[in-house]
N, C-alpha and C. Protein backbone atom coordinates (compact mmCIF):
# COMPACT_ATOMS: atom_id res chain seq x y z
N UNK A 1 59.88 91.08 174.01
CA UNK A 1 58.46 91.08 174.23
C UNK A 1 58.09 92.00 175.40
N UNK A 2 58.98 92.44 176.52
CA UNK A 2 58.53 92.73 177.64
C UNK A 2 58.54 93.85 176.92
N UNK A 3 59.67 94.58 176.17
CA UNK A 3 59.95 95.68 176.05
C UNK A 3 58.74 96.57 175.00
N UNK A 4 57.89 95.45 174.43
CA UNK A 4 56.60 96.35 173.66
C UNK A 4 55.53 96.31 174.54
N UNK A 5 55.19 95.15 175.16
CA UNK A 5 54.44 95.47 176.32
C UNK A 5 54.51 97.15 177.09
N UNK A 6 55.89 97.40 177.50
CA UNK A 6 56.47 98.43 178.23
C UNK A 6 55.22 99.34 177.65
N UNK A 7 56.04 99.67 176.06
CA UNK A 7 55.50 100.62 175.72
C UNK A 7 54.18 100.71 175.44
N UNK A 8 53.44 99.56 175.06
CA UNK A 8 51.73 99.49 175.15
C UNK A 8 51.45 100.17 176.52
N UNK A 9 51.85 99.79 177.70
CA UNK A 9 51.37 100.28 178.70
C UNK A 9 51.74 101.95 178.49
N UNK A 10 52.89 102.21 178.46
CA UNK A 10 52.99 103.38 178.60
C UNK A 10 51.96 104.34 177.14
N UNK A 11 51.80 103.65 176.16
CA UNK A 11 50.89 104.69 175.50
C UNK A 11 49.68 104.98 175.62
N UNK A 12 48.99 103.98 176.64
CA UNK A 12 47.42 103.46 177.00
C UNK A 12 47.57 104.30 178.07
N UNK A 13 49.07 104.43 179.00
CA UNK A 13 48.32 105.14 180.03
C UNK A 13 48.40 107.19 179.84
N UNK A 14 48.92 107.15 178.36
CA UNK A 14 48.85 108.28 177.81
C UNK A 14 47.42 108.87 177.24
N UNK A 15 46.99 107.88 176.82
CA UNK A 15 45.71 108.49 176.08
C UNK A 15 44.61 108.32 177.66
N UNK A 16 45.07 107.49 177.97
CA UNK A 16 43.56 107.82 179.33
C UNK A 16 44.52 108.92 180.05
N UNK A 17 45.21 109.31 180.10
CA UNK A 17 45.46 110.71 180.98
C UNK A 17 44.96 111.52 180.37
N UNK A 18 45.47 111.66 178.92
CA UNK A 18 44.47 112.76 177.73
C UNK A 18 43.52 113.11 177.92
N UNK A 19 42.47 111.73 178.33
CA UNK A 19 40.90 111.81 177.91
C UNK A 19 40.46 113.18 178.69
N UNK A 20 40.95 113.26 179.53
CA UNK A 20 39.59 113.73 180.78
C UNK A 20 40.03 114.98 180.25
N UNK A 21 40.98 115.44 179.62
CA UNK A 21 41.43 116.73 179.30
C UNK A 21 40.47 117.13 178.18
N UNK A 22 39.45 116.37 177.43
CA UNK A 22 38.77 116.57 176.03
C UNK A 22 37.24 117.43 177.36
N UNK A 23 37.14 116.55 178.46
CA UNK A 23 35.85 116.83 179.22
C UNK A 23 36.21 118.17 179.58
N UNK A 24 37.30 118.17 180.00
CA UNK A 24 37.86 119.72 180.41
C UNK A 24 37.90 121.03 179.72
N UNK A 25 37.96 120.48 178.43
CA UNK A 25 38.12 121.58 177.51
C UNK A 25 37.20 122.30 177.26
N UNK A 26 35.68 122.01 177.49
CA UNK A 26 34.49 122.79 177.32
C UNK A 26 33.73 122.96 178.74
N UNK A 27 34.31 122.74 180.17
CA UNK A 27 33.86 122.72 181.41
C UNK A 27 33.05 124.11 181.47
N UNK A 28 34.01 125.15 181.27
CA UNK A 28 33.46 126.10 181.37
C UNK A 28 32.55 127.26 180.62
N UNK A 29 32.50 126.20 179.58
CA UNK A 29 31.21 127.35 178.79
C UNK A 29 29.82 126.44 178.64
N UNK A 30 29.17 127.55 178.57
CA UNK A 30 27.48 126.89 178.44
C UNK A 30 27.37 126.48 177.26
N UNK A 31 26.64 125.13 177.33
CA UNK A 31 25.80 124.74 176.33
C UNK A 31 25.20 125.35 175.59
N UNK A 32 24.93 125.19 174.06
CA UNK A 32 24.06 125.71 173.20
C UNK A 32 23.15 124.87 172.27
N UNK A 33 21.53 125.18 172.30
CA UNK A 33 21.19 124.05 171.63
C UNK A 33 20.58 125.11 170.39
N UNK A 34 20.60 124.61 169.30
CA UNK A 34 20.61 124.78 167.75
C UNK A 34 19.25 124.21 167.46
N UNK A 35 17.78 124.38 167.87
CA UNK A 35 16.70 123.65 167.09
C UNK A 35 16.05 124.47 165.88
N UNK A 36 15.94 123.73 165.07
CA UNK A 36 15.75 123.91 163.73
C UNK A 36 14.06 122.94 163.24
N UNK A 37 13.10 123.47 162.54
CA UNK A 37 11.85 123.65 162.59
C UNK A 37 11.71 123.88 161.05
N UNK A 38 11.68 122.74 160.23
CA UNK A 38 11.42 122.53 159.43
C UNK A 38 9.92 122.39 158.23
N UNK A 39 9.61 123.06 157.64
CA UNK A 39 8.22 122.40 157.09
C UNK A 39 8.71 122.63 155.70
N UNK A 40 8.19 121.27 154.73
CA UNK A 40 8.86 120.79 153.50
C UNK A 40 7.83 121.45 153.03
N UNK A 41 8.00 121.78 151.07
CA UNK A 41 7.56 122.38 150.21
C UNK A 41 5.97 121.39 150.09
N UNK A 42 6.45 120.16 149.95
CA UNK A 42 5.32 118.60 149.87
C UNK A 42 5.23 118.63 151.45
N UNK A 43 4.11 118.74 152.13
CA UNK A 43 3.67 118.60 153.13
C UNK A 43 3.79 116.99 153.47
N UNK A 44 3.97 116.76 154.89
CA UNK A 44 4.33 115.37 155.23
C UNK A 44 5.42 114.27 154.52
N UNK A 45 6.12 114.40 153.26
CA UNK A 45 6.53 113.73 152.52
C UNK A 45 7.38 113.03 153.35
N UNK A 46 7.15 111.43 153.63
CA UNK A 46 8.26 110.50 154.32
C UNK A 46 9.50 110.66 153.74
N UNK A 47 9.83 110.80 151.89
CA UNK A 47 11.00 110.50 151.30
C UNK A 47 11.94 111.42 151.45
N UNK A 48 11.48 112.82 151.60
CA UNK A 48 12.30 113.74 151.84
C UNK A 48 12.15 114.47 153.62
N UNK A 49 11.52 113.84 154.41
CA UNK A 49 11.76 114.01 155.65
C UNK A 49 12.94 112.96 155.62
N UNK A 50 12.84 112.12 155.26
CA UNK A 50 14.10 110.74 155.63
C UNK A 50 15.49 111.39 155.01
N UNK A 51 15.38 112.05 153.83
CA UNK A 51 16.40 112.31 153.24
C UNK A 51 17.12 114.06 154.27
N UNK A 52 16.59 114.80 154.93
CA UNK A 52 16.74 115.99 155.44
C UNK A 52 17.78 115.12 156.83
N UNK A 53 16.99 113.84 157.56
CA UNK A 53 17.44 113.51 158.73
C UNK A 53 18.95 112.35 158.21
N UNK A 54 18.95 111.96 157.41
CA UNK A 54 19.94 111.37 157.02
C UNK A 54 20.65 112.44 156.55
N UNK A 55 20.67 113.33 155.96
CA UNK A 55 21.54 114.33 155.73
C UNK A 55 22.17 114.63 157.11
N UNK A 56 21.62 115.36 157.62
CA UNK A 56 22.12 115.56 159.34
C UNK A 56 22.50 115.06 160.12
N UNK A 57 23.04 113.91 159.58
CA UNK A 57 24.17 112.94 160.31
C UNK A 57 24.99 113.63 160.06
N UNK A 58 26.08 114.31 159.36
CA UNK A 58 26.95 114.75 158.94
C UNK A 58 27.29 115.92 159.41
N UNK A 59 26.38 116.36 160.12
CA UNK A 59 26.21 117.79 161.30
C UNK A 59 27.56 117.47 162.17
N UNK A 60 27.38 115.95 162.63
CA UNK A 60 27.97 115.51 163.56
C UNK A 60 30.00 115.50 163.50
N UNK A 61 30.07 115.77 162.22
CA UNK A 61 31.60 115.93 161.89
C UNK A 61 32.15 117.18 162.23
N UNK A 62 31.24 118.50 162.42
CA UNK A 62 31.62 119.75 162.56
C UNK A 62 32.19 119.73 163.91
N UNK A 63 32.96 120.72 164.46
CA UNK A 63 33.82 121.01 165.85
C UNK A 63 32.87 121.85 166.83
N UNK A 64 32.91 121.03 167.85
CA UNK A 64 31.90 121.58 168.62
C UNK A 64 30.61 121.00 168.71
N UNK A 65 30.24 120.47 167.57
CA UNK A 65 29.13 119.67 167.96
C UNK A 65 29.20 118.61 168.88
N UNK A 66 28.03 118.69 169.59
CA UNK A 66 28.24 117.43 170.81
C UNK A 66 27.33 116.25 170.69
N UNK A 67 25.89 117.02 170.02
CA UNK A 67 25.10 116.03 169.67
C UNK A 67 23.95 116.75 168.58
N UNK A 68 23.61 115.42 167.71
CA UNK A 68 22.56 115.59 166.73
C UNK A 68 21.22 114.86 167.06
N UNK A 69 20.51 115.52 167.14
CA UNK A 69 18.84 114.84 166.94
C UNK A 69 17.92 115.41 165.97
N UNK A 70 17.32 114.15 165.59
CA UNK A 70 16.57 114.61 164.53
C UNK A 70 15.43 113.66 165.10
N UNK A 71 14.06 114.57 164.05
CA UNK A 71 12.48 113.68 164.48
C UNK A 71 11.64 114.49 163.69
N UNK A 72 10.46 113.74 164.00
CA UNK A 72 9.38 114.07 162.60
C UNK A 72 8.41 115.19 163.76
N UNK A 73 7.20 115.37 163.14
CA UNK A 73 6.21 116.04 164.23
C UNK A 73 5.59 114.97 164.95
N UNK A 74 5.27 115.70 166.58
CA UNK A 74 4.60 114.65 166.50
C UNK A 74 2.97 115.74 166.72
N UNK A 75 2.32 114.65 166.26
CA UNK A 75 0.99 115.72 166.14
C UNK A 75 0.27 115.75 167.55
N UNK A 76 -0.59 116.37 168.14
CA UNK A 76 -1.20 117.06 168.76
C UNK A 76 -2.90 117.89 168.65
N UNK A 77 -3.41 117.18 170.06
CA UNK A 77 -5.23 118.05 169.85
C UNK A 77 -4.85 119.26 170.43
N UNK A 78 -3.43 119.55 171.30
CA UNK A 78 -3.49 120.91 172.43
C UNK A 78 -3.72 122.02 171.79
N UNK A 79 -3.74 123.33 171.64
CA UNK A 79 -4.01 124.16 171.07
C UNK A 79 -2.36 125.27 170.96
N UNK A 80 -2.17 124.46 172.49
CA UNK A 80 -0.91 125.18 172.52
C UNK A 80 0.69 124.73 171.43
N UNK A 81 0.35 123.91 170.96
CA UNK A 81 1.31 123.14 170.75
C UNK A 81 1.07 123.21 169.47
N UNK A 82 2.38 123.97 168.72
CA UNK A 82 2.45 124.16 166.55
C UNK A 82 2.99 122.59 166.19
N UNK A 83 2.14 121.76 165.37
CA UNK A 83 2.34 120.73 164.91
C UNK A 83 2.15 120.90 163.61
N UNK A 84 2.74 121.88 163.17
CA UNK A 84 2.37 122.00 161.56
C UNK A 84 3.69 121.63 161.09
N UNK A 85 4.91 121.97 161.31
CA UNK A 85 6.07 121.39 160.88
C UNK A 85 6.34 120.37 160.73
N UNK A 86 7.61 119.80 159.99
CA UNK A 86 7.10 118.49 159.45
C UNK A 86 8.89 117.47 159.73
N UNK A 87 9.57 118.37 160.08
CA UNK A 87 10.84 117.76 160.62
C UNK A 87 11.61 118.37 161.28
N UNK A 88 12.10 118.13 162.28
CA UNK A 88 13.34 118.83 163.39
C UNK A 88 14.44 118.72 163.55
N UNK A 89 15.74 119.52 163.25
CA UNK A 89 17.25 118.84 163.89
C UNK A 89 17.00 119.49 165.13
N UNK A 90 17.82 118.85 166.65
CA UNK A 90 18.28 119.38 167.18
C UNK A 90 19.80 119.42 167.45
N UNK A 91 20.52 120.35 167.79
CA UNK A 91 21.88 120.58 167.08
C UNK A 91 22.65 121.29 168.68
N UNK A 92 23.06 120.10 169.62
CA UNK A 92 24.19 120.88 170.97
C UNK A 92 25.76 121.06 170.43
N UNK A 93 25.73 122.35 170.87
CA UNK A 93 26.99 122.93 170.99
C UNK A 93 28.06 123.11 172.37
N UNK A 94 29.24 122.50 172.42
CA UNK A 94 29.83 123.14 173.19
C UNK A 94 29.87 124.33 173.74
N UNK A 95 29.74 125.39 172.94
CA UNK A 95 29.55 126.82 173.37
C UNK A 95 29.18 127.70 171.73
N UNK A 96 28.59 128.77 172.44
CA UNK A 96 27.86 129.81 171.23
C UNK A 96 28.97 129.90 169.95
N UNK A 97 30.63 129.98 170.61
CA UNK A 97 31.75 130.16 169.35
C UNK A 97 31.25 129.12 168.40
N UNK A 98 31.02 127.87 169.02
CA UNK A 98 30.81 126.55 168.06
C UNK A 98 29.89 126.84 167.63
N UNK A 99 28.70 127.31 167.75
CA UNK A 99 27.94 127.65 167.01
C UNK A 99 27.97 128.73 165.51
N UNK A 100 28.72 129.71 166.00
CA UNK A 100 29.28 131.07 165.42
C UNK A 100 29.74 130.25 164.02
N UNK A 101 30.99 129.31 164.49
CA UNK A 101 31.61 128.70 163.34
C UNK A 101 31.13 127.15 162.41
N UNK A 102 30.27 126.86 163.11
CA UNK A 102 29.19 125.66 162.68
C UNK A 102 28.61 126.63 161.28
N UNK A 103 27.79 127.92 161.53
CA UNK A 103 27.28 128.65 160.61
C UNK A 103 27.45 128.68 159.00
N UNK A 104 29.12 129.06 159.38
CA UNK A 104 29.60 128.67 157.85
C UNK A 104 30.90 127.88 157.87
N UNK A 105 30.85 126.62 158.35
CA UNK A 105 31.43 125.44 158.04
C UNK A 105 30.89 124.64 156.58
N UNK A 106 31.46 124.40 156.47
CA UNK A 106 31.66 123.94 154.51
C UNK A 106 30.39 122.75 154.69
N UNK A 107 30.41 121.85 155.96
CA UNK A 107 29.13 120.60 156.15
C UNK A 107 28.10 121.29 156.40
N UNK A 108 27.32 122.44 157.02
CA UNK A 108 26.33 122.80 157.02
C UNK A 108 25.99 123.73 156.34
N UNK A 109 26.51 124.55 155.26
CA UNK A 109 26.43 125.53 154.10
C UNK A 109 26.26 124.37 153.26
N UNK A 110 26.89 123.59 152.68
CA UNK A 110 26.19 121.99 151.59
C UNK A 110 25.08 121.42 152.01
N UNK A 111 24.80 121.32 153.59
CA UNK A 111 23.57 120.89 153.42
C UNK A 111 22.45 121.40 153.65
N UNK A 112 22.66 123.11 153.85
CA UNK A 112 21.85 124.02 153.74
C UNK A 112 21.04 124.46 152.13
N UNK A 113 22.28 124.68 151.62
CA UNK A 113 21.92 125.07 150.02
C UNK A 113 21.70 123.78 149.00
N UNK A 114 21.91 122.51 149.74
CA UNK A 114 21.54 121.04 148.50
C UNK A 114 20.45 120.33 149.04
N UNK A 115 20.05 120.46 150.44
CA UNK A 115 19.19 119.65 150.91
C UNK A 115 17.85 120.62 150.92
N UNK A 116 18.33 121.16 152.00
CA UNK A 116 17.14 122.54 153.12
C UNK A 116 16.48 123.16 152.31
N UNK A 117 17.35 124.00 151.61
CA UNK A 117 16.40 124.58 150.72
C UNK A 117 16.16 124.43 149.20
N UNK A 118 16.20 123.42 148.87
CA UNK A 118 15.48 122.88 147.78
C UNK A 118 14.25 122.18 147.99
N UNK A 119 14.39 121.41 149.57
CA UNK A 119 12.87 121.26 149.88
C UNK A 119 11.93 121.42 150.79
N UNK A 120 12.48 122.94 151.37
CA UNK A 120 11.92 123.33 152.91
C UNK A 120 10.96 124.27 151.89
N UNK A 121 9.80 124.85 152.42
CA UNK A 121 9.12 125.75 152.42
C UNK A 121 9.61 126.64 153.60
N UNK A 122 9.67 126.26 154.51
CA UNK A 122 9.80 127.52 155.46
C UNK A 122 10.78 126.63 156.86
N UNK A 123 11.64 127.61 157.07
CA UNK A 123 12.58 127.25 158.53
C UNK A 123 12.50 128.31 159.37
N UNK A 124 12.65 127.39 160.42
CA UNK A 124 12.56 128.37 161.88
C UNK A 124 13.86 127.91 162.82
N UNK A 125 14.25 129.03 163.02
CA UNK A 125 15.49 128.25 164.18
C UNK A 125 15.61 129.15 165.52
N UNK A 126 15.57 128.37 166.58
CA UNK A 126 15.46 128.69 167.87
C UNK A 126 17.33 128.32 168.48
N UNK A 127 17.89 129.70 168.87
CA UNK A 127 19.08 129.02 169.79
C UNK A 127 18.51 129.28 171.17
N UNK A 128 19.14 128.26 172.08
CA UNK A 128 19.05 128.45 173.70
C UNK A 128 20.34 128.34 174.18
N UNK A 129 20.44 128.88 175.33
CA UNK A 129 21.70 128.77 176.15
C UNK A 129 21.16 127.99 177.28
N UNK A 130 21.82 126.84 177.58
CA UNK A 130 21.19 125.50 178.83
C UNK A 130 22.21 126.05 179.73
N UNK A 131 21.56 126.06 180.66
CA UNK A 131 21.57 126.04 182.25
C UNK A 131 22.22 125.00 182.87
N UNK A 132 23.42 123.90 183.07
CA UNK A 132 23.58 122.54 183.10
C UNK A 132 23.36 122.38 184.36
């Protein structure tokens, strides 16, 4: 008994030595955020805004992604502010490469050509490079 104990300890204190090495691995490159600006063919449609943001869970399997957000419009009296679109991913990258190869990764080419554009009218996509 002592002797699996042993090794529990010793593999637990393997993977927390690991960890900090995953934080390390992208220390030095900038952030990239991926927003994407959606307006559907059916203006406002709940069923296929729901179906675009449930799709884009699956963003989240690609390498490099760090985080997915998704959201509807929200509307607006400002003048400054385009509230005509009708759904948003936002899409962080470890760095621009992850982005480069996110592009044509097999999960966002399927849900480009089965989802997006069968019921986008029109996309807009903004990259930024964050400042951390």
């Amino acid at each position: 008994m002592k002797s699996i104990s042993k090794y529990i300890s010793i593999f637990l204190t393997l993977i927390l030595v690991s960890l900090p090495l995953k934080a390390e691995e992208f220390k030095n490159d900038e952030p990239v955020y991926h927003i994407v600006l959606i307006w559907l063919k059916t203006y406002r449609n709940e069923m296929r805004i729901n179906k675009i943001i449930n799709a884009s869970k699956e963003l989240k399997n690609i390498p490099g992604v760090l985080e997915v957000t998704t959201g509807k419009v929200l509307r607006s009296s400002r003048v400054i502010v385009d509230d005509t679109f009708d759904v948003s991913v936002i899409i962080k990258f470890a760095s621009k490469d992850y982005l480069n190869d996110y592009l044509v990764h097999p999960i966002h080419v399927k849900l480009a050509n089965e989802v997006l554009k069968p019921l986008a009218n029109k996309i807009t996509v903004y990259d930024t490079v964050i400042q951390e």
